[in-house]
N, C-alpha and C. Protein backbone atom coordinates (compact mmCIF):
# COMPACT_ATOMS: atom_id res chain seq x y z
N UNK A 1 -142.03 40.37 141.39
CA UNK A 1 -142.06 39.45 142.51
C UNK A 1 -143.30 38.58 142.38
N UNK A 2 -143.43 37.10 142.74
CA UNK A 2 -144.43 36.50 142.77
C UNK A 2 -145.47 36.38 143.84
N UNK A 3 -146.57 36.17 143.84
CA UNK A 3 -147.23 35.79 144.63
C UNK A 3 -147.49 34.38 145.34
N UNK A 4 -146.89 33.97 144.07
CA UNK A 4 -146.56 32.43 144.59
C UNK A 4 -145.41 31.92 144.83
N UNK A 5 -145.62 32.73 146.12
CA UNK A 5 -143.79 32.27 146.65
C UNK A 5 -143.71 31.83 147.89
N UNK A 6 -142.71 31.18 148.53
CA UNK A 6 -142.61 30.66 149.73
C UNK A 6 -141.38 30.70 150.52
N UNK A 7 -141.52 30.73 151.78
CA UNK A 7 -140.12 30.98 152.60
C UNK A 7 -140.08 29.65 153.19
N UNK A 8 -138.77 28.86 153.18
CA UNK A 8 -138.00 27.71 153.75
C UNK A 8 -137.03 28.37 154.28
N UNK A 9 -137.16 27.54 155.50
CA UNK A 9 -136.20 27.70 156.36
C UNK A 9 -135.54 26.17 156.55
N UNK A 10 -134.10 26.56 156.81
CA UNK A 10 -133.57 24.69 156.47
C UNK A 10 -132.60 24.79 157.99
N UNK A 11 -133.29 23.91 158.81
CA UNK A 11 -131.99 24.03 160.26
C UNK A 11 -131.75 25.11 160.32
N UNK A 12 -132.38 26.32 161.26
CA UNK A 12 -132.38 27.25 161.68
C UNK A 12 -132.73 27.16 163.29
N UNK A 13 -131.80 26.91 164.07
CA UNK A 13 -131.97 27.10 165.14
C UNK A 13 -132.30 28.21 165.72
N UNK A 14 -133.13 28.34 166.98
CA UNK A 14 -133.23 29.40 167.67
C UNK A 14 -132.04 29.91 168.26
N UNK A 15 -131.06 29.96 168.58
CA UNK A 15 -130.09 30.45 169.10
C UNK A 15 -128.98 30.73 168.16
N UNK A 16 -129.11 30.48 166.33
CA UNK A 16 -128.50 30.82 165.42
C UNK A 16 -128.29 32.44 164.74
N UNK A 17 -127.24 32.58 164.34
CA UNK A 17 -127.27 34.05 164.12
C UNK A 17 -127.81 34.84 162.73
N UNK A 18 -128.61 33.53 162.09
CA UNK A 18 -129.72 33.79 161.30
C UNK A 18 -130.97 33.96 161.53
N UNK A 19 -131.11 33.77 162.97
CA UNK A 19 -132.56 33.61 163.05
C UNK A 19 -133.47 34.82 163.02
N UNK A 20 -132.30 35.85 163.91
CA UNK A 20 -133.14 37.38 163.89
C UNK A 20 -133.49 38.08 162.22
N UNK A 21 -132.49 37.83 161.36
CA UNK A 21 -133.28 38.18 160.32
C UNK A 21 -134.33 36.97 159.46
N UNK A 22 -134.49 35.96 159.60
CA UNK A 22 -135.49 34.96 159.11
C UNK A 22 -136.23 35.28 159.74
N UNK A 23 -136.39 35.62 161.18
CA UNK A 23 -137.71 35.97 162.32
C UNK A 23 -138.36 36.94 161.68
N UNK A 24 -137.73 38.25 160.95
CA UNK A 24 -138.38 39.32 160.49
C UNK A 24 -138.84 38.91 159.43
N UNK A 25 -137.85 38.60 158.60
CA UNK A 25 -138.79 37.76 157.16
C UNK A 25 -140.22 37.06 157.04
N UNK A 26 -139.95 35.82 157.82
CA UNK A 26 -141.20 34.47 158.41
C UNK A 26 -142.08 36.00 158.94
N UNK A 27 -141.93 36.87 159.43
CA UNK A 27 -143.16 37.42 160.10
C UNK A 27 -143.82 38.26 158.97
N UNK A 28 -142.64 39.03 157.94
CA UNK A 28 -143.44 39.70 156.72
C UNK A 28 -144.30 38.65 155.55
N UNK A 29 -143.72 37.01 155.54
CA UNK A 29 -144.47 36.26 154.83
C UNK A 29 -145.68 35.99 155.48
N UNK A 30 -145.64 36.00 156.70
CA UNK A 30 -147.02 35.67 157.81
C UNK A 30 -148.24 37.04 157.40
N UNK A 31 -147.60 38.07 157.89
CA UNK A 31 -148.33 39.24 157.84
C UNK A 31 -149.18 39.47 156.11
N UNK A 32 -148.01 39.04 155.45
CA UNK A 32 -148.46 38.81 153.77
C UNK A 32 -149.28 37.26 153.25
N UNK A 33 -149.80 36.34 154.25
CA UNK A 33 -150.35 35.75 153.69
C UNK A 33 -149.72 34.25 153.30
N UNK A 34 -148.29 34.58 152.75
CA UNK A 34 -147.36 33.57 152.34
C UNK A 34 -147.23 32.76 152.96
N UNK A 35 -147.13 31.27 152.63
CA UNK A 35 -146.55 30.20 153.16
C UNK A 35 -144.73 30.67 153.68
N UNK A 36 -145.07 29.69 154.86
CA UNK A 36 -143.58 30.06 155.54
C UNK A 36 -143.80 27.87 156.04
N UNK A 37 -142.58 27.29 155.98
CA UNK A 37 -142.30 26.07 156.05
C UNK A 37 -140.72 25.94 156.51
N UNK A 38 -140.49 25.54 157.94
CA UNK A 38 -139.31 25.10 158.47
C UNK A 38 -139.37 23.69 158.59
N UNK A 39 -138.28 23.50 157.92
CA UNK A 39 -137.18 22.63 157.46
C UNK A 39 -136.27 22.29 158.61
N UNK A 40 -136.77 20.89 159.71
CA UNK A 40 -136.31 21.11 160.52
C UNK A 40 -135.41 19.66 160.95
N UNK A 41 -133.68 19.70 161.62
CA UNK A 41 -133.37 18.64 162.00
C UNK A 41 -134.09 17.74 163.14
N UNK A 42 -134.66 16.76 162.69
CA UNK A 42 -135.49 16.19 163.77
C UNK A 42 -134.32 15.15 164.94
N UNK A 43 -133.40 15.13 164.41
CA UNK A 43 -131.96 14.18 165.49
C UNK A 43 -131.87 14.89 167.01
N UNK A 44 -132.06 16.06 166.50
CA UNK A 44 -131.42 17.35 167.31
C UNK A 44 -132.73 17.44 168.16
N UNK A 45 -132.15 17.53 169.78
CA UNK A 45 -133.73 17.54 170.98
C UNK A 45 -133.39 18.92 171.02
N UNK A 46 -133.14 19.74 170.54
CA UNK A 46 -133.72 21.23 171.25
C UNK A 46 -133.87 21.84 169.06
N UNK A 47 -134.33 21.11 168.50
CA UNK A 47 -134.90 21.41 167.02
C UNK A 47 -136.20 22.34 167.79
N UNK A 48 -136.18 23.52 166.69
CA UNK A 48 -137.56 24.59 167.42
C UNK A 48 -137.43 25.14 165.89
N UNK A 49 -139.00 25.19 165.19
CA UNK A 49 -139.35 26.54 164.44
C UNK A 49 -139.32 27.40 164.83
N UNK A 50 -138.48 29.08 164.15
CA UNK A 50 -138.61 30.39 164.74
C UNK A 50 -139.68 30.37 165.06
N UNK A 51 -139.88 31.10 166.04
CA UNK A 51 -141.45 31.78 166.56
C UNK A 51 -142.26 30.40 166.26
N UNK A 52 -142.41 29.60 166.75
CA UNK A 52 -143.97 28.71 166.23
C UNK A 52 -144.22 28.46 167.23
N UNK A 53 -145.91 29.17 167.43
CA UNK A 53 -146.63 29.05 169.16
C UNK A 53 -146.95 27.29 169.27
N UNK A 54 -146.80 26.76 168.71
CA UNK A 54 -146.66 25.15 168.20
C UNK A 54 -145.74 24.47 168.65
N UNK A 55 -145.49 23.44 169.67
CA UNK A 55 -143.98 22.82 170.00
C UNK A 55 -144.14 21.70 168.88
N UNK A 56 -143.14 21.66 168.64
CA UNK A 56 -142.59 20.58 167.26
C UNK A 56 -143.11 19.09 168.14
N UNK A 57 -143.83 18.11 166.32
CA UNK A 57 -144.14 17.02 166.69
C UNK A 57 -142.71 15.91 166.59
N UNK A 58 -141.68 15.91 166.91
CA UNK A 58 -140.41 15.19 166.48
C UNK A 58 -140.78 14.16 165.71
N UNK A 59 -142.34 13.71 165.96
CA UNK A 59 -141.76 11.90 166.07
C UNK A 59 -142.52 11.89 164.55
N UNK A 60 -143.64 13.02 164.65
CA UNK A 60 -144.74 12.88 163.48
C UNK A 60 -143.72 13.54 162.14
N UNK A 61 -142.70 14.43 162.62
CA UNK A 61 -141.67 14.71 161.24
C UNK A 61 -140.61 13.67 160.75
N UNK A 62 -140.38 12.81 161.91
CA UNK A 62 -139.15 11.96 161.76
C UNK A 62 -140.40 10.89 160.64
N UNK A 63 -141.09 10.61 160.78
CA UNK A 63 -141.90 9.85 160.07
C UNK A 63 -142.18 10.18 158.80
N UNK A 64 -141.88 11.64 158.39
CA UNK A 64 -142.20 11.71 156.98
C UNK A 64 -143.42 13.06 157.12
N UNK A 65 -144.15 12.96 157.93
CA UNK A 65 -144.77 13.97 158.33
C UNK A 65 -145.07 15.38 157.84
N UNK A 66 -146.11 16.24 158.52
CA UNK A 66 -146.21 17.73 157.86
C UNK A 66 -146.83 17.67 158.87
N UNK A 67 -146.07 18.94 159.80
CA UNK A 67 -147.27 19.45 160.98
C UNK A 67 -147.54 20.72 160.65
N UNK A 68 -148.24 20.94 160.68
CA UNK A 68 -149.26 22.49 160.61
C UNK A 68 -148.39 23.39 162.03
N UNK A 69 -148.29 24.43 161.58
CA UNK A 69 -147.78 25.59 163.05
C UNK A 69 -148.57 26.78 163.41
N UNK A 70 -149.60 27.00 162.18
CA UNK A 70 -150.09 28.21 162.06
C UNK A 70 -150.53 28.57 160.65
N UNK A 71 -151.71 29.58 160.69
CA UNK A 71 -152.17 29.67 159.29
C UNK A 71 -150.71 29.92 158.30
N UNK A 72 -150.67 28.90 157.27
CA UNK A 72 -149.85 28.76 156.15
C UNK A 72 -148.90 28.75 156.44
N UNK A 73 -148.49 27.93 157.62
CA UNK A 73 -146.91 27.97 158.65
C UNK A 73 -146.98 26.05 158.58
N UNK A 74 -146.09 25.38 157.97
CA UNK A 74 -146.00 24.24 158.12
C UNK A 74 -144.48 23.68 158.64
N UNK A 75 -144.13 22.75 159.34
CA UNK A 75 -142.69 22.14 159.66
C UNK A 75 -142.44 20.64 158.63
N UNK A 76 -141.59 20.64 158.24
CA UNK A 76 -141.37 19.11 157.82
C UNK A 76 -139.96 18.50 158.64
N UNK A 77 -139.86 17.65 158.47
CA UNK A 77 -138.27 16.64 159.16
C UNK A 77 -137.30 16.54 158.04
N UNK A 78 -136.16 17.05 158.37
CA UNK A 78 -135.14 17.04 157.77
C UNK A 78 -134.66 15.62 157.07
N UNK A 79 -134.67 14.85 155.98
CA UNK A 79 -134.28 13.12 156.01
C UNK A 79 -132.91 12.78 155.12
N UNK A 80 -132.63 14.01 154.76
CA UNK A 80 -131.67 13.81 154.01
C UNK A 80 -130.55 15.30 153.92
N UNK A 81 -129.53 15.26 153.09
CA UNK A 81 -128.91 16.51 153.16
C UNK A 81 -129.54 17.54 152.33
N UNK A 82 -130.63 17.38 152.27
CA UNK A 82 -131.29 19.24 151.80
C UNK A 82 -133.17 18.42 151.87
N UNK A 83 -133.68 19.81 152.16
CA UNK A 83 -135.12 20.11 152.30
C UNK A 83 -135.73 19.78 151.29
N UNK A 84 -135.65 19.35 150.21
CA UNK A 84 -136.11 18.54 149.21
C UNK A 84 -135.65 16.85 149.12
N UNK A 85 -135.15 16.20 149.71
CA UNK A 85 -134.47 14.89 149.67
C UNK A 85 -135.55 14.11 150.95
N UNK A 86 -136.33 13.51 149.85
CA UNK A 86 -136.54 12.40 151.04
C UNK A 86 -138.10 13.53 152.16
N UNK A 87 -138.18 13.80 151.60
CA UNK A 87 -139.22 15.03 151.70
C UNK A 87 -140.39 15.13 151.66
N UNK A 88 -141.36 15.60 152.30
CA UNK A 88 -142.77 15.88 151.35
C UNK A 88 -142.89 17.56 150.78
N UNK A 89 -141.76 17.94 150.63
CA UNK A 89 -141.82 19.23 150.29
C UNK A 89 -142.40 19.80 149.07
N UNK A 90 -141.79 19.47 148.39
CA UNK A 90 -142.00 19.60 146.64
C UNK A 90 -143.39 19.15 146.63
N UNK A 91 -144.13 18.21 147.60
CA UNK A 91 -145.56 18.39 147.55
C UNK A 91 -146.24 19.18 147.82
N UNK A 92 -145.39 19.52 148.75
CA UNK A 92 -146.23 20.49 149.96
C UNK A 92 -146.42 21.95 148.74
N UNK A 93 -145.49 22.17 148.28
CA UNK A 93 -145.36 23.64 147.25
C UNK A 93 -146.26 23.30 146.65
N UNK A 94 -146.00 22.41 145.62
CA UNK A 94 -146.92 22.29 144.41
C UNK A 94 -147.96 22.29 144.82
N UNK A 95 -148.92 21.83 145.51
CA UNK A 95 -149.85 21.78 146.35
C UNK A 95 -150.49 23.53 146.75
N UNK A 96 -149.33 24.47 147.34
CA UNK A 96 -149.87 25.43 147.55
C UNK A 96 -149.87 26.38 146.01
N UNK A 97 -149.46 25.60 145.07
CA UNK A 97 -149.19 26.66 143.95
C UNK A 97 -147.85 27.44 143.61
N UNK A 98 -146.84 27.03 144.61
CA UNK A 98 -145.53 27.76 144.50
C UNK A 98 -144.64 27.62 143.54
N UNK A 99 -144.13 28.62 143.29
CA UNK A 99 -143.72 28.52 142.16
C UNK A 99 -141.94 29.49 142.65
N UNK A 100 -141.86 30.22 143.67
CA UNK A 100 -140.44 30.69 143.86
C UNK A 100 -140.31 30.40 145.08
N UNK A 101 -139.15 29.92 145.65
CA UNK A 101 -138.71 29.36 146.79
C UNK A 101 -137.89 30.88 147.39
N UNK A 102 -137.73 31.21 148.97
CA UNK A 102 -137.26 31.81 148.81
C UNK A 102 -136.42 31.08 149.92
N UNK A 103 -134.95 30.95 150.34
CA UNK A 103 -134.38 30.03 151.31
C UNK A 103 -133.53 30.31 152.38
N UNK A 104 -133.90 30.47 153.39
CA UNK A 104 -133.22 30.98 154.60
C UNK A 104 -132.62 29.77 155.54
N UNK A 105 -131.62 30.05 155.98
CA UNK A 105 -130.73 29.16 156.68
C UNK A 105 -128.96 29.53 156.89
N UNK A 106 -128.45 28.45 157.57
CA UNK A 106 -127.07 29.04 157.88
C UNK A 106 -126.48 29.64 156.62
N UNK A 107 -125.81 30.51 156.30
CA UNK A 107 -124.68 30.33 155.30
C UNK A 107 -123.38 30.78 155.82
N UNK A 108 -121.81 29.75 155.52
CA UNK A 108 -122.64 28.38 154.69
C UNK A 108 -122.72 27.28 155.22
N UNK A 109 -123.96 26.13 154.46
CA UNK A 109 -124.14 25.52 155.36
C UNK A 109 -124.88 24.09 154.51
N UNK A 110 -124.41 23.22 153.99
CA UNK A 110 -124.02 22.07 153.09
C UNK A 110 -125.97 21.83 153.01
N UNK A 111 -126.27 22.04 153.88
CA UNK A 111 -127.81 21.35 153.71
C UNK A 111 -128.72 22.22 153.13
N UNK A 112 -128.07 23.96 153.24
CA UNK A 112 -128.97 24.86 152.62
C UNK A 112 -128.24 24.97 150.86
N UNK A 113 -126.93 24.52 150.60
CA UNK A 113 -126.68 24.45 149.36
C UNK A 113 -127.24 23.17 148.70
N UNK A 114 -127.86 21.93 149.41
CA UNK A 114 -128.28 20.61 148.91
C UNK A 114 -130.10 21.50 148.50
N UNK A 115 -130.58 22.53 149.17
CA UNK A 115 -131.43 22.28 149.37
C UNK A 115 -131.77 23.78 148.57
N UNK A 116 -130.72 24.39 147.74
CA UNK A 116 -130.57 25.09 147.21
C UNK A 116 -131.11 24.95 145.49
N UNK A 117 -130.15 23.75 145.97
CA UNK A 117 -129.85 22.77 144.33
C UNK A 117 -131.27 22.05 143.53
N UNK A 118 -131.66 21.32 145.41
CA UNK A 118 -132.72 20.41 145.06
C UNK A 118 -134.17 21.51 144.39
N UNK A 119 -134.27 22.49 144.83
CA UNK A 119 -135.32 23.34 144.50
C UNK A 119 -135.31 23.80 142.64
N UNK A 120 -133.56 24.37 142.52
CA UNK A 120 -133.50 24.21 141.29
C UNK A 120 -133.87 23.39 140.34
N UNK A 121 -133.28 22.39 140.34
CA UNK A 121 -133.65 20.80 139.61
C UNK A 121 -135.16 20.57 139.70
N UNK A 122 -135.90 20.93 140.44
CA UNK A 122 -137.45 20.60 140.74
C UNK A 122 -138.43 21.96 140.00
N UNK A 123 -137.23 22.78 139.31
CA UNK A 123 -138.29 24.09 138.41
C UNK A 123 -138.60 25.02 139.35
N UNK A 124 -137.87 25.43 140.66
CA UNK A 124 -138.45 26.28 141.03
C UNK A 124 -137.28 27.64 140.89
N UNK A 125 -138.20 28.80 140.89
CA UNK A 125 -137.02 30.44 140.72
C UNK A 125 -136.84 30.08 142.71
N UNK A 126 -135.62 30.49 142.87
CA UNK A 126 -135.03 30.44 144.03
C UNK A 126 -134.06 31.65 143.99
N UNK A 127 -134.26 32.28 145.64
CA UNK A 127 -133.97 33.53 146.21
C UNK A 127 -133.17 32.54 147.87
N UNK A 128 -131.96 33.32 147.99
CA UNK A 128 -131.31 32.77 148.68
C UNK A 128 -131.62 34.37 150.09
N UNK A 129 -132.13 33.94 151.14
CA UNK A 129 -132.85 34.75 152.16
C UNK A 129 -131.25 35.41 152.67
N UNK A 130 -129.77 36.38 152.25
CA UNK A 130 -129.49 36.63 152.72
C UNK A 130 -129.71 37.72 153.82
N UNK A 131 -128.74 38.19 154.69
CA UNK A 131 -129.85 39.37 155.30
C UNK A 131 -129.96 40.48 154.81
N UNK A 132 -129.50 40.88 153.94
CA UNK A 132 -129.49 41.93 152.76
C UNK A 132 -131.05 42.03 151.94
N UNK A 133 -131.48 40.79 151.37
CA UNK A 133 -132.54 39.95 150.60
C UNK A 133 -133.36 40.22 151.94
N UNK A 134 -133.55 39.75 152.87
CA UNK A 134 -134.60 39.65 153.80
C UNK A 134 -134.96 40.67 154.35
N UNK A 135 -134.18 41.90 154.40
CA UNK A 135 -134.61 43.29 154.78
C UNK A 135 -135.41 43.49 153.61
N UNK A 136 -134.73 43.82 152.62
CA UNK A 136 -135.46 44.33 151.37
C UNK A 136 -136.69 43.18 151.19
N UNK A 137 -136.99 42.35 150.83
CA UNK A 137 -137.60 41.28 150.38
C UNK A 137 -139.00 41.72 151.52
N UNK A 138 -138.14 41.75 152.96
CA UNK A 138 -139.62 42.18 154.31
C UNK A 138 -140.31 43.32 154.25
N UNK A 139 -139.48 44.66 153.53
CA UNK A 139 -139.77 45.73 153.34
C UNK A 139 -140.78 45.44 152.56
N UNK A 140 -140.60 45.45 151.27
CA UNK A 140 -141.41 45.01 150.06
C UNK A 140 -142.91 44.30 149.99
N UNK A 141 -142.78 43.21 151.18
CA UNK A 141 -144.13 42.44 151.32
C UNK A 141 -144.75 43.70 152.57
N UNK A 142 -144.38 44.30 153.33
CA UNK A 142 -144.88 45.08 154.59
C UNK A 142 -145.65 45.82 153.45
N UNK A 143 -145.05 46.54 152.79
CA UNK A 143 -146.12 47.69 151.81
C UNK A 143 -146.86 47.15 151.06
N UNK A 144 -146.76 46.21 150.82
CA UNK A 144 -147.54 45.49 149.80
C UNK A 144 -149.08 45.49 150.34
């Protein structure tokens, strides 16, 4: 497993039936240190990062933006059909050193397979956050 890895979350609503296991995940990457970055539709007025004691800047993501949520907790604005399109993402990683994506969101769900793809093509190892993956994956960083 890497250390240089990161959890995306792509349109994950709070009231989605992904969120309870991404919530546990985002909290074992928190507890571990890891960057955690939601990937968020900015169109949408009730758009919310899981858990972020932070209310979303809409206007500063619709712009292209990176708001900070919390130590190594960042949001970006959704601009295209996947979390790499139109993005500052792929900065934002490279930047922290990342090198494995790990990707939580609906499945299935056209923007987490765009955004699946886009990570591939950009060199990164990618882990698809099912909830199978995110138990084990949360386990794993908790002992760590």
């Amino acid at each position: 497993m890497s250390d240089a890895m990161a959890l995306v979350t792509v349109d994950v609503g709070e009231g989605s039936a992904a969120a309870g296991a991404l919530r546990r995940l985002a909290d074992a990457f928190r507890a571990a240190g890891l960057p955690v970055v939601h990937a968020v539709d900015t169109g949408l007025a009730t758009s919310v990062a899981p858990d972020a004691p932070t209310p979303l800047d809409l206007e500063l993501l619709t712009e292209g933006g990176v708001q900070t949520l919390g130590p190594a907790e960042l949001a970006i604005g959704l601009a295209g059909r996947g979390a790499f399109e139109a993005t500052p993402l792929d900065a934002v990683l490279r930047g922290l050193g990342v090198d494995t994506v790990v990707l939580g969101g609906l499945v299935p769900s056209p923007r987490l397979s765009a955004s699946l793809m886009g990570a591939e093509l950009r060199g990164y190892r990618v882990l698809l956050a099912t909830e199978e993956l995110a138990v084990a994956l949360g386990a794993h960083l908790a002992a760590a």
